[in-house]
N, C-alpha and C. Protein backbone atom coordinates (compact mmCIF):
# COMPACT_ATOMS: atom_id res chain seq x y z
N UNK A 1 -24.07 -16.76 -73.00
CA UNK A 1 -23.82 -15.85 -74.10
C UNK A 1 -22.76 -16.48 -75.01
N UNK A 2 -22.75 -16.24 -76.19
CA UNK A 2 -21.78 -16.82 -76.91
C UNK A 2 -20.22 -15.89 -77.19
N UNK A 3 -19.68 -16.59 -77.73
CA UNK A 3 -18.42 -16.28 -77.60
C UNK A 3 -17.99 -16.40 -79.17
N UNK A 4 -17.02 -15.78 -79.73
CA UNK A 4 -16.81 -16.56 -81.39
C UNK A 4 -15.29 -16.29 -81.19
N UNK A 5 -14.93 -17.56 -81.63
CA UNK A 5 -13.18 -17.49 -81.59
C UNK A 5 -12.60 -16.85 -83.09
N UNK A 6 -11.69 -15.97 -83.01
CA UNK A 6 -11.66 -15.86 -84.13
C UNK A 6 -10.14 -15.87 -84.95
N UNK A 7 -10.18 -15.95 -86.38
CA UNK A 7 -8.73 -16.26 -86.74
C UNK A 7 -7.79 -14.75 -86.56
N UNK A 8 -6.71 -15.12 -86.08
CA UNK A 8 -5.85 -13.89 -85.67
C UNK A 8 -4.65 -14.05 -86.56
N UNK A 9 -4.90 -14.34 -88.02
CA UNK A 9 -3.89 -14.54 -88.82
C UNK A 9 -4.79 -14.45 -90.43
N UNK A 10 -4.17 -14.25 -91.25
CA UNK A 10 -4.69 -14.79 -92.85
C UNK A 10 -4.02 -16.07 -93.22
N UNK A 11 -4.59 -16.71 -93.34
CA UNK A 11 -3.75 -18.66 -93.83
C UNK A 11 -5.11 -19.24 -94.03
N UNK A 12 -4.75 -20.54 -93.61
CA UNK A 12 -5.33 -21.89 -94.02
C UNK A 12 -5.48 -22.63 -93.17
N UNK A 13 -7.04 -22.75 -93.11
CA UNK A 13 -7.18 -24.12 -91.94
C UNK A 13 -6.60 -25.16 -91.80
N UNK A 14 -5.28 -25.85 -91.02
CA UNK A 14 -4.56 -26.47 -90.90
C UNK A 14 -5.45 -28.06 -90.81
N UNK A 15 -5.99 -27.75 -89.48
CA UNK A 15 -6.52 -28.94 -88.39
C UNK A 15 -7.40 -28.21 -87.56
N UNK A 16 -8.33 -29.10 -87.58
CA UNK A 16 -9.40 -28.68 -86.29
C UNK A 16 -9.43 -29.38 -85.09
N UNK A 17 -9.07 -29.07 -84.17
CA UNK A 17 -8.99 -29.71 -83.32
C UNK A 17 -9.84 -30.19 -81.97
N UNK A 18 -11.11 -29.91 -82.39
CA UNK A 18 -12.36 -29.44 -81.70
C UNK A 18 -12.94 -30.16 -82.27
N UNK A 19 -14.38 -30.89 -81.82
CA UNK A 19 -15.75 -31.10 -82.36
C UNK A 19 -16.88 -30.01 -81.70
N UNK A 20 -18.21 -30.39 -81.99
CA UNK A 20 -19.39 -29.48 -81.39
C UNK A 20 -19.71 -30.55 -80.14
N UNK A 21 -19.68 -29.78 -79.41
CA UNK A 21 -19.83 -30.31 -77.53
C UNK A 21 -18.68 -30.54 -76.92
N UNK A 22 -17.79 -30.10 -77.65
CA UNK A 22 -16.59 -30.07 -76.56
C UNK A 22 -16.37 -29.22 -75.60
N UNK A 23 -16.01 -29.27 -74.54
CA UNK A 23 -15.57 -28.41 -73.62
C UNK A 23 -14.28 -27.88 -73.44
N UNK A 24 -14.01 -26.28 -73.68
CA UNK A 24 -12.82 -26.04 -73.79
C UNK A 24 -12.71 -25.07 -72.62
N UNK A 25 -11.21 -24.70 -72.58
CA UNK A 25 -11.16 -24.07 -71.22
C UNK A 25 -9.83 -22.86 -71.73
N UNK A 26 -9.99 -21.84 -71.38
CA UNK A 26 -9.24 -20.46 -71.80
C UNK A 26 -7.65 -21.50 -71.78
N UNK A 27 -7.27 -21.10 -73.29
CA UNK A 27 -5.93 -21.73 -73.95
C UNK A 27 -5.94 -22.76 -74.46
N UNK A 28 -7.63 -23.73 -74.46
CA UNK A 28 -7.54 -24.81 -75.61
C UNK A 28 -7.55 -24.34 -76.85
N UNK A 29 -6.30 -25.03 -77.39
CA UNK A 29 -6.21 -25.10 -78.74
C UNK A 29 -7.51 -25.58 -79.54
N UNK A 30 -7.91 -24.66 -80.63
CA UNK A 30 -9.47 -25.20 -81.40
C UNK A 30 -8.87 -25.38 -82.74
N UNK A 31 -7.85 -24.53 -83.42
CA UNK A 31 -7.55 -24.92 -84.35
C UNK A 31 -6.24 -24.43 -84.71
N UNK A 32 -5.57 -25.19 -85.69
CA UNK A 32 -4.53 -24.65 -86.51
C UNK A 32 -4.43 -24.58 -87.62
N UNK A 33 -3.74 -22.97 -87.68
CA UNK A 33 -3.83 -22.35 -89.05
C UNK A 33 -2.29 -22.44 -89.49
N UNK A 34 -2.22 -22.17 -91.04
CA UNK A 34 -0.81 -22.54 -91.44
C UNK A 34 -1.08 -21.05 -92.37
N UNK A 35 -0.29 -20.51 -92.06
CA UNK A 35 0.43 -19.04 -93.03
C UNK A 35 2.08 -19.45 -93.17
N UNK A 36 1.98 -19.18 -94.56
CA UNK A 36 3.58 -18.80 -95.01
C UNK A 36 4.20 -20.14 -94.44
N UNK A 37 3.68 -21.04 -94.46
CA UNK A 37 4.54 -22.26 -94.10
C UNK A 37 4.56 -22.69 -92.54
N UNK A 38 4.26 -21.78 -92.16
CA UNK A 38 3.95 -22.08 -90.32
C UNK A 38 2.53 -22.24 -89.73
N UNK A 39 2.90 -23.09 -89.02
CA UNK A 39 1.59 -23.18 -87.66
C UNK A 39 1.56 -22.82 -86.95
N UNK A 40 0.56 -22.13 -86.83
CA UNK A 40 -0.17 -21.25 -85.71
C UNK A 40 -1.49 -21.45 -85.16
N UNK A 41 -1.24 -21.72 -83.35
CA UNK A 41 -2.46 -22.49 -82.57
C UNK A 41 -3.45 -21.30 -82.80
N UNK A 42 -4.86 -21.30 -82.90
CA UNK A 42 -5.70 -20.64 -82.62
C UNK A 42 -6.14 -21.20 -81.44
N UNK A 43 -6.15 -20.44 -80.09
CA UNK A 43 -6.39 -20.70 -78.62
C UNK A 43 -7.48 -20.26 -78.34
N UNK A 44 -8.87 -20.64 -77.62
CA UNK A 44 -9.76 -19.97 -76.98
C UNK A 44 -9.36 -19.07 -75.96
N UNK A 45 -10.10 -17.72 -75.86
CA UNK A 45 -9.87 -17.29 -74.73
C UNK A 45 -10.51 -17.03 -73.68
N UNK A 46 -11.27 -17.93 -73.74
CA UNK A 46 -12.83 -18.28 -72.91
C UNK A 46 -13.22 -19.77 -72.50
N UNK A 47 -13.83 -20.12 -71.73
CA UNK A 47 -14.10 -21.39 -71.59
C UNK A 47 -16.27 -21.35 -72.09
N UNK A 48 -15.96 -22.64 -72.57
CA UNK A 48 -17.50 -23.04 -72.35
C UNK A 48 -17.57 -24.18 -73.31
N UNK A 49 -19.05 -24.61 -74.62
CA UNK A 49 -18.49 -25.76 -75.29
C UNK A 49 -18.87 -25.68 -76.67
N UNK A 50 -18.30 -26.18 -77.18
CA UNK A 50 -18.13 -25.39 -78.72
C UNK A 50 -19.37 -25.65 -79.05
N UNK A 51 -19.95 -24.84 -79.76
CA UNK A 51 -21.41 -24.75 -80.27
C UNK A 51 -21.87 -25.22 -82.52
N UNK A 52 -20.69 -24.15 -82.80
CA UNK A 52 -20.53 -24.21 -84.26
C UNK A 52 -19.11 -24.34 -84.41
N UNK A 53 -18.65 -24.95 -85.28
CA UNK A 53 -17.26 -25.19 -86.16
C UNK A 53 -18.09 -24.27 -87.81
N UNK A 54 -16.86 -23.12 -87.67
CA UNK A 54 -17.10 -22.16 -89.25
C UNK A 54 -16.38 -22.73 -90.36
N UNK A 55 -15.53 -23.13 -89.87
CA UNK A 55 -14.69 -23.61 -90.65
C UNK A 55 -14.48 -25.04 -91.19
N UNK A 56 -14.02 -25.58 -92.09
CA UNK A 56 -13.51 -26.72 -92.61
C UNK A 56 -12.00 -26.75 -92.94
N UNK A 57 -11.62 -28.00 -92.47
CA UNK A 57 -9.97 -27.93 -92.89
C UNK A 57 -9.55 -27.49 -94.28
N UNK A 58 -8.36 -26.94 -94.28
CA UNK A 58 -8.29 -26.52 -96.17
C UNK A 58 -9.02 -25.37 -96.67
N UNK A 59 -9.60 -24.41 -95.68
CA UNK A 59 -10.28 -23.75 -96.02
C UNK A 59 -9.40 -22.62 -95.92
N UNK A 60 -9.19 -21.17 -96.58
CA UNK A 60 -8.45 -20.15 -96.63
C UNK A 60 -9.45 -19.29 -95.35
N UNK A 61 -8.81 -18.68 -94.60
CA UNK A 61 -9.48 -17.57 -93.51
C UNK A 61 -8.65 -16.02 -93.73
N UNK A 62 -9.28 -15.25 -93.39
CA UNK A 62 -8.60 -13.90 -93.14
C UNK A 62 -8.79 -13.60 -91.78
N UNK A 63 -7.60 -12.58 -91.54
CA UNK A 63 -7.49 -12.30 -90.09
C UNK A 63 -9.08 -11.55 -89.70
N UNK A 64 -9.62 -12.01 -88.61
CA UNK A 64 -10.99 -11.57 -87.87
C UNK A 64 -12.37 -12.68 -88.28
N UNK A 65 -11.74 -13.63 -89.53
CA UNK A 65 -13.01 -14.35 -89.53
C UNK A 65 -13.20 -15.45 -88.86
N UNK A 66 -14.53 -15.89 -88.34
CA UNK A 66 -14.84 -16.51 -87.28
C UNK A 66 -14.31 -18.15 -87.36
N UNK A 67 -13.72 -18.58 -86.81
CA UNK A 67 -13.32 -20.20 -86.67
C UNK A 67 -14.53 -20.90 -85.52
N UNK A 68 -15.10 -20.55 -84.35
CA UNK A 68 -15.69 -21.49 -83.16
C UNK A 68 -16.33 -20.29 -82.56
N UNK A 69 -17.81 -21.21 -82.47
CA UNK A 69 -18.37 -20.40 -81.79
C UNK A 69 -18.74 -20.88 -80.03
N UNK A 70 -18.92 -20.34 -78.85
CA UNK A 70 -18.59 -21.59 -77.70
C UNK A 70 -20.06 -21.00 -77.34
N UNK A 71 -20.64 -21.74 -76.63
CA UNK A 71 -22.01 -21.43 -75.74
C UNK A 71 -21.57 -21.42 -74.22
């Protein structure tokens, strides 16, 4: 079943730190977002392996929209 990680902040795609087929494990870091001048890890809270990347670096997100989706 899938899983979708999602942004828990409004900012800016920092860094992705993920590709598609990676294997992540509950607390890998997938990406970082930068609000207001800070970074902030977006952490899985699930394990399995990333399926879709939503995002692109530089990209603006709002809090709840989807960053990784895991299979």
């Amino acid at each position: 079943m899938a899983k979708v990680i999602k942004a828990h902040i409004t900012g800016t795609v920092w860094k992705i730190e993920v590709k598609a087929g990676d294997a992540v494990e509950e607390g890998t870091v997938v990406a970082i977002l930068e609000s207001m001048k800070m970074e902030m890890p977006v952490e899985s809270e699930d394990e399995g392996s990333v399926e879709t990347i939503h995002v692109k670096e530089g990209q603006p997100v709002t809090e709840g929209d989807p960053i990784v989706t895991l299979g």
